[in-house]
N, C-alpha and C. Protein backbone atom coordinates (compact mmCIF):
# COMPACT_ATOMS: atom_id res chain seq x y z
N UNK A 1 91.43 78.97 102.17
CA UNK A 1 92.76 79.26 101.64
C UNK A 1 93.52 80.19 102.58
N UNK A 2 94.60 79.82 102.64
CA UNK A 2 96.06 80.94 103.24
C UNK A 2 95.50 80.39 104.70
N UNK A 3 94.75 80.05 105.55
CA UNK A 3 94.84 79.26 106.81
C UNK A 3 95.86 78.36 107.25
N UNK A 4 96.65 78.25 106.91
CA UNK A 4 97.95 77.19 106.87
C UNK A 4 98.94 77.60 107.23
N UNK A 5 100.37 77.18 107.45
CA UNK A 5 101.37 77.15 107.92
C UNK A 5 101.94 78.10 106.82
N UNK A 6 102.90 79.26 107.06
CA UNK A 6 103.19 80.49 106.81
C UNK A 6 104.56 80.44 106.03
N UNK A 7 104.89 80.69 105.26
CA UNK A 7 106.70 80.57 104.98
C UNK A 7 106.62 81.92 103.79
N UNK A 8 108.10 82.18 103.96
CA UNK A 8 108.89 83.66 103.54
C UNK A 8 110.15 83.22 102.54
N UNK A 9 110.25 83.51 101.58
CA UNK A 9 111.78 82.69 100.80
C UNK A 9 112.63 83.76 101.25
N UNK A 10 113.87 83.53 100.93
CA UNK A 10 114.99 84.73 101.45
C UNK A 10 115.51 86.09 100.86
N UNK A 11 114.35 86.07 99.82
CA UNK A 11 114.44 87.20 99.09
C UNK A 11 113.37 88.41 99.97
N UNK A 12 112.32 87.81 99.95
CA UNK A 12 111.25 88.58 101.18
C UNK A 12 112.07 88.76 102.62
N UNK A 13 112.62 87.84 103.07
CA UNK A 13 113.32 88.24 104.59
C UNK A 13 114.50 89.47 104.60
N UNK A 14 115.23 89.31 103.25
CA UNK A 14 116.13 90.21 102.78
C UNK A 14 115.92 91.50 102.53
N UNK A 15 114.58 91.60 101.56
CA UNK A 15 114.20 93.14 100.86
C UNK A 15 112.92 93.53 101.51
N UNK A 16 112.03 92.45 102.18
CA UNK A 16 110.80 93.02 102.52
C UNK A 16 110.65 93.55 103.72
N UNK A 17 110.54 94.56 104.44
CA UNK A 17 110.45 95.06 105.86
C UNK A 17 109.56 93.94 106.35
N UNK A 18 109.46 93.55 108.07
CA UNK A 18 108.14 92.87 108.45
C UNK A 18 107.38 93.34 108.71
N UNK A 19 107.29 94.73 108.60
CA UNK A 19 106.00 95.06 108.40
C UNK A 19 104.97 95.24 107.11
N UNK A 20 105.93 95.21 106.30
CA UNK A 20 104.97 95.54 104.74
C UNK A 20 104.74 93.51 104.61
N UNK A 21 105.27 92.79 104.76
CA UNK A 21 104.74 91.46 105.33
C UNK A 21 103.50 91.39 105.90
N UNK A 22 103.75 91.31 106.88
CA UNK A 22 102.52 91.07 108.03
C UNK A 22 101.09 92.15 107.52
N UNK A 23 101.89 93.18 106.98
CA UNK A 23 100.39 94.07 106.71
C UNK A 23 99.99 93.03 105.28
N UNK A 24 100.74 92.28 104.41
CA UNK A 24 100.09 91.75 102.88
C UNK A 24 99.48 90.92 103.39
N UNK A 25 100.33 90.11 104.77
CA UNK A 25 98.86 88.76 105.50
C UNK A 25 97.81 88.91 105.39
N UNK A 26 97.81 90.19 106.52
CA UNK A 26 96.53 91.34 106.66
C UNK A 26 95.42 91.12 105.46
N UNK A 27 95.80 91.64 104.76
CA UNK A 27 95.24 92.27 103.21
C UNK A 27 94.74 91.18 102.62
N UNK A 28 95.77 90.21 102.17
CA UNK A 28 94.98 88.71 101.86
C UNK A 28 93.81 88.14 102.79
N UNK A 29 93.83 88.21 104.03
CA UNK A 29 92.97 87.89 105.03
C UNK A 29 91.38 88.72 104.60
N UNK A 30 91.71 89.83 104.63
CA UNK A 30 90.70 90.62 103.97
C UNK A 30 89.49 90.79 102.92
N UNK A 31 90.34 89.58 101.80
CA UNK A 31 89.47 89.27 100.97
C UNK A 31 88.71 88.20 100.55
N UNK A 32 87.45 88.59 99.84
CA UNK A 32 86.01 87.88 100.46
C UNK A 32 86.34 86.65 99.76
N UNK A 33 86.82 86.49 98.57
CA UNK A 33 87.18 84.81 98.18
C UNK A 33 88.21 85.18 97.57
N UNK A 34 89.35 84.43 98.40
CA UNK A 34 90.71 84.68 97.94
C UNK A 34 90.73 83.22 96.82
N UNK A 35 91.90 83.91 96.06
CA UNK A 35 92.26 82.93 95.03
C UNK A 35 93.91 82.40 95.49
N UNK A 36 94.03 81.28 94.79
CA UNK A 36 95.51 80.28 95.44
C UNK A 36 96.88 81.55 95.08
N UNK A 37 96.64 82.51 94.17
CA UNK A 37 97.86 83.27 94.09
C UNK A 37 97.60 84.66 93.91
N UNK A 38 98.04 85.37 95.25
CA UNK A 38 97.61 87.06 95.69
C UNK A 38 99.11 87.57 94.62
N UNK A 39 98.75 88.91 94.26
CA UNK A 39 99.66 89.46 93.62
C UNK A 39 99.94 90.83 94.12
N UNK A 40 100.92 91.71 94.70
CA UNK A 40 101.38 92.66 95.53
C UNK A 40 102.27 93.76 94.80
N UNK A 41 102.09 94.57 93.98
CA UNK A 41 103.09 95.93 93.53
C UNK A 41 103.42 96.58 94.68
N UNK A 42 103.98 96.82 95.19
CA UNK A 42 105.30 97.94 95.83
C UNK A 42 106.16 98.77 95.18
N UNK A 43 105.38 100.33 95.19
CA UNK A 43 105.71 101.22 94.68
C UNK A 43 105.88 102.58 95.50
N UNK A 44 107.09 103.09 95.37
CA UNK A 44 107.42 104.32 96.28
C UNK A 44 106.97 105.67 95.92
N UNK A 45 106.19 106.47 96.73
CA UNK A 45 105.73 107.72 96.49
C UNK A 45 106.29 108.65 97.36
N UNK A 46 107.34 109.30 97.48
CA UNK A 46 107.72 110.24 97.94
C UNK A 46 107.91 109.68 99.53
N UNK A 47 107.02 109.98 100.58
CA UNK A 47 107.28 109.48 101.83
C UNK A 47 105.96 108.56 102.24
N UNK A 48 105.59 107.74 101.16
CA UNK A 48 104.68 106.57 101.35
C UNK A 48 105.00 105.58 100.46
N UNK A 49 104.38 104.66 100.74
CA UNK A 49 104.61 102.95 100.09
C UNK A 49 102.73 103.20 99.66
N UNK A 50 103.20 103.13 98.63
CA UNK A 50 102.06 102.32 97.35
C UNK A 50 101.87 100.85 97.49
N UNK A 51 101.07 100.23 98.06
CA UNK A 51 100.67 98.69 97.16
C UNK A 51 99.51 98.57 96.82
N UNK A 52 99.57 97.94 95.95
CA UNK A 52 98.41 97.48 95.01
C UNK A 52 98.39 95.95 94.93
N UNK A 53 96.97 95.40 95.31
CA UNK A 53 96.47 94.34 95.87
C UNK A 53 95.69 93.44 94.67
N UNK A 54 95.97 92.82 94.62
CA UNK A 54 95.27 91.75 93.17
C UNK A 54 95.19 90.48 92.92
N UNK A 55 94.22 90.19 92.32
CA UNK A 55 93.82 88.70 92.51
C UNK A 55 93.69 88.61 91.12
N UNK A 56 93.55 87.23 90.23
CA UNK A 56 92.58 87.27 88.93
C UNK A 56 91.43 87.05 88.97
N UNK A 57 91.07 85.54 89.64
CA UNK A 57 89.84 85.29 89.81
C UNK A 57 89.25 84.82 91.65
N UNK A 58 88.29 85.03 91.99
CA UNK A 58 87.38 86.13 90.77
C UNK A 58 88.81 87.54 91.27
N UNK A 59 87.81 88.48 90.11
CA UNK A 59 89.07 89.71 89.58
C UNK A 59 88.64 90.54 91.20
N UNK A 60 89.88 91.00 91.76
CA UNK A 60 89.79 91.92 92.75
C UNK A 60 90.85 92.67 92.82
N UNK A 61 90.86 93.89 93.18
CA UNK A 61 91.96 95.16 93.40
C UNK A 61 91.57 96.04 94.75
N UNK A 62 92.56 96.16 95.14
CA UNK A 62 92.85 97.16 96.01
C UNK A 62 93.90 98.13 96.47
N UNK A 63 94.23 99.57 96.87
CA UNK A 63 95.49 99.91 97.10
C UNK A 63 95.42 100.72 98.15
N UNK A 64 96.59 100.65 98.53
CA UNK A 64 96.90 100.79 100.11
C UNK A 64 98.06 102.01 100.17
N UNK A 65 98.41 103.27 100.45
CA UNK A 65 99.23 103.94 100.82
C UNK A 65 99.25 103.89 102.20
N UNK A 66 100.80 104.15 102.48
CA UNK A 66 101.34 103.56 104.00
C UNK A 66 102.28 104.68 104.34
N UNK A 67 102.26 105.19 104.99
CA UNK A 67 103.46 106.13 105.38
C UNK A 67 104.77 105.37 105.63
N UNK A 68 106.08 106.14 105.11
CA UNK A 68 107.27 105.23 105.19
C UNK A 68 108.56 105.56 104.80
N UNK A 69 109.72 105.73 105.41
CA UNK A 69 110.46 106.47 105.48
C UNK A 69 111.61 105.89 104.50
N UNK A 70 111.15 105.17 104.19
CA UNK A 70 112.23 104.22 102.84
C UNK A 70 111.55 103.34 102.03
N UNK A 71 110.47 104.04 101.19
CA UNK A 71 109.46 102.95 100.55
C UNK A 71 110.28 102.60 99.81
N UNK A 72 109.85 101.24 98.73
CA UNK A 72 110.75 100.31 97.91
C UNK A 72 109.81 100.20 96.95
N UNK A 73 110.65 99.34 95.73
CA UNK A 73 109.85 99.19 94.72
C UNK A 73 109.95 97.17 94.31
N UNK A 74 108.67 96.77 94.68
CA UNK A 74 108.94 95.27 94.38
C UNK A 74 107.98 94.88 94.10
N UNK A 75 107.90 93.38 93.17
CA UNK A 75 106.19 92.82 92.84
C UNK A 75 106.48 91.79 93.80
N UNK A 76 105.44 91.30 94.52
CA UNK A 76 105.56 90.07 95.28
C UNK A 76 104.18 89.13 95.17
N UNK A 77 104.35 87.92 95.50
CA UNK A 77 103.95 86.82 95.14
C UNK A 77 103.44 85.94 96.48
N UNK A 78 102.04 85.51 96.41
CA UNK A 78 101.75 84.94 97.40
C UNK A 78 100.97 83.49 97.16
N UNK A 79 101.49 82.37 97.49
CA UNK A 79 101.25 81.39 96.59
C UNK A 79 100.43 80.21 97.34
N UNK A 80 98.87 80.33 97.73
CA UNK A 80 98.61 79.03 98.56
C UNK A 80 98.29 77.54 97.99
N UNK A 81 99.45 76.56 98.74
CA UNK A 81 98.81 75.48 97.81
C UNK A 81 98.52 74.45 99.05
N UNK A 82 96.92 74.87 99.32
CA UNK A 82 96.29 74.26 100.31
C UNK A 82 97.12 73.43 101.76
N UNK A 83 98.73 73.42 101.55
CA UNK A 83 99.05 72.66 102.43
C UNK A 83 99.90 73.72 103.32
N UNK A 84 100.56 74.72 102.40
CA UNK A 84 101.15 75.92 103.32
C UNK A 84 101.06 77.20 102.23
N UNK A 85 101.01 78.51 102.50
CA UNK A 85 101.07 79.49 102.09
C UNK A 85 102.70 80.06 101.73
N UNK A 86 103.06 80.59 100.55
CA UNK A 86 104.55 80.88 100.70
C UNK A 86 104.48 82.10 99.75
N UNK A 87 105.14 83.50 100.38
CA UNK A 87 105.27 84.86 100.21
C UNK A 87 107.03 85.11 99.35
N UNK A 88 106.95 85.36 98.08
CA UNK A 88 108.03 85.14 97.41
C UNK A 88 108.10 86.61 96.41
N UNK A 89 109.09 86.81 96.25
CA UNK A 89 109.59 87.99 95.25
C UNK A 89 109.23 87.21 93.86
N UNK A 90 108.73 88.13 92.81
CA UNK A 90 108.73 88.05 91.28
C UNK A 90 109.89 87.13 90.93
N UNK A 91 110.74 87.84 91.06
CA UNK A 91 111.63 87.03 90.46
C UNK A 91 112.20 85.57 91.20
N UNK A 92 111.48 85.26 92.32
CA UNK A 92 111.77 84.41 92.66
C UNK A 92 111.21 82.87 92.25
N UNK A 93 110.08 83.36 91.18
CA UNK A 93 109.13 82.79 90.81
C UNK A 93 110.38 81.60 90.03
């Protein structure tokens, strides 16, 4: 899973830095059996970015503070369906 051809909707190109991107690649890459839909909180702490990393099945968590001079607050959505991977805002759902 997520080995595939990469896509961003225009809500992520708009609100998501490329780096808090490329680091959720990262992070998905990371885990030992990913499931078809990663789930991403973005939450601002003073002068760091909070995310929190989640799967359902199987159940996995992780969280990540990032240093960052304009953290944001967003849920994001990572959706593989074996033919391409696509990184989308909540509400874009």
């Amino acid at each position: 899973m997520f080995q595939n051809q990469r896509y961003i909707t225009r809500g992520i190109e708009s609100e998501i830095p490329i780096e808090l991107q490329l680091f959720m690649w990262r992070c998905i890459e990371s885990v030992p059996k990913p499931d078809y839909l990663q789930i991403f909180r973005l939450e601002p702490m003073k002068t760091m970015q909070k995310i929190i990393h989640e799967q359902e099945e199987p159940e996995y968590r992780k969280e990540y503070l990032l240093k960052s001079s304009d953290p944001i607050t967003a849920k994001v959505y990572v959706i593989d369906s074996d033919t391409y991977s696509t990184m989308l805002l909540a509400n874009e759902y």
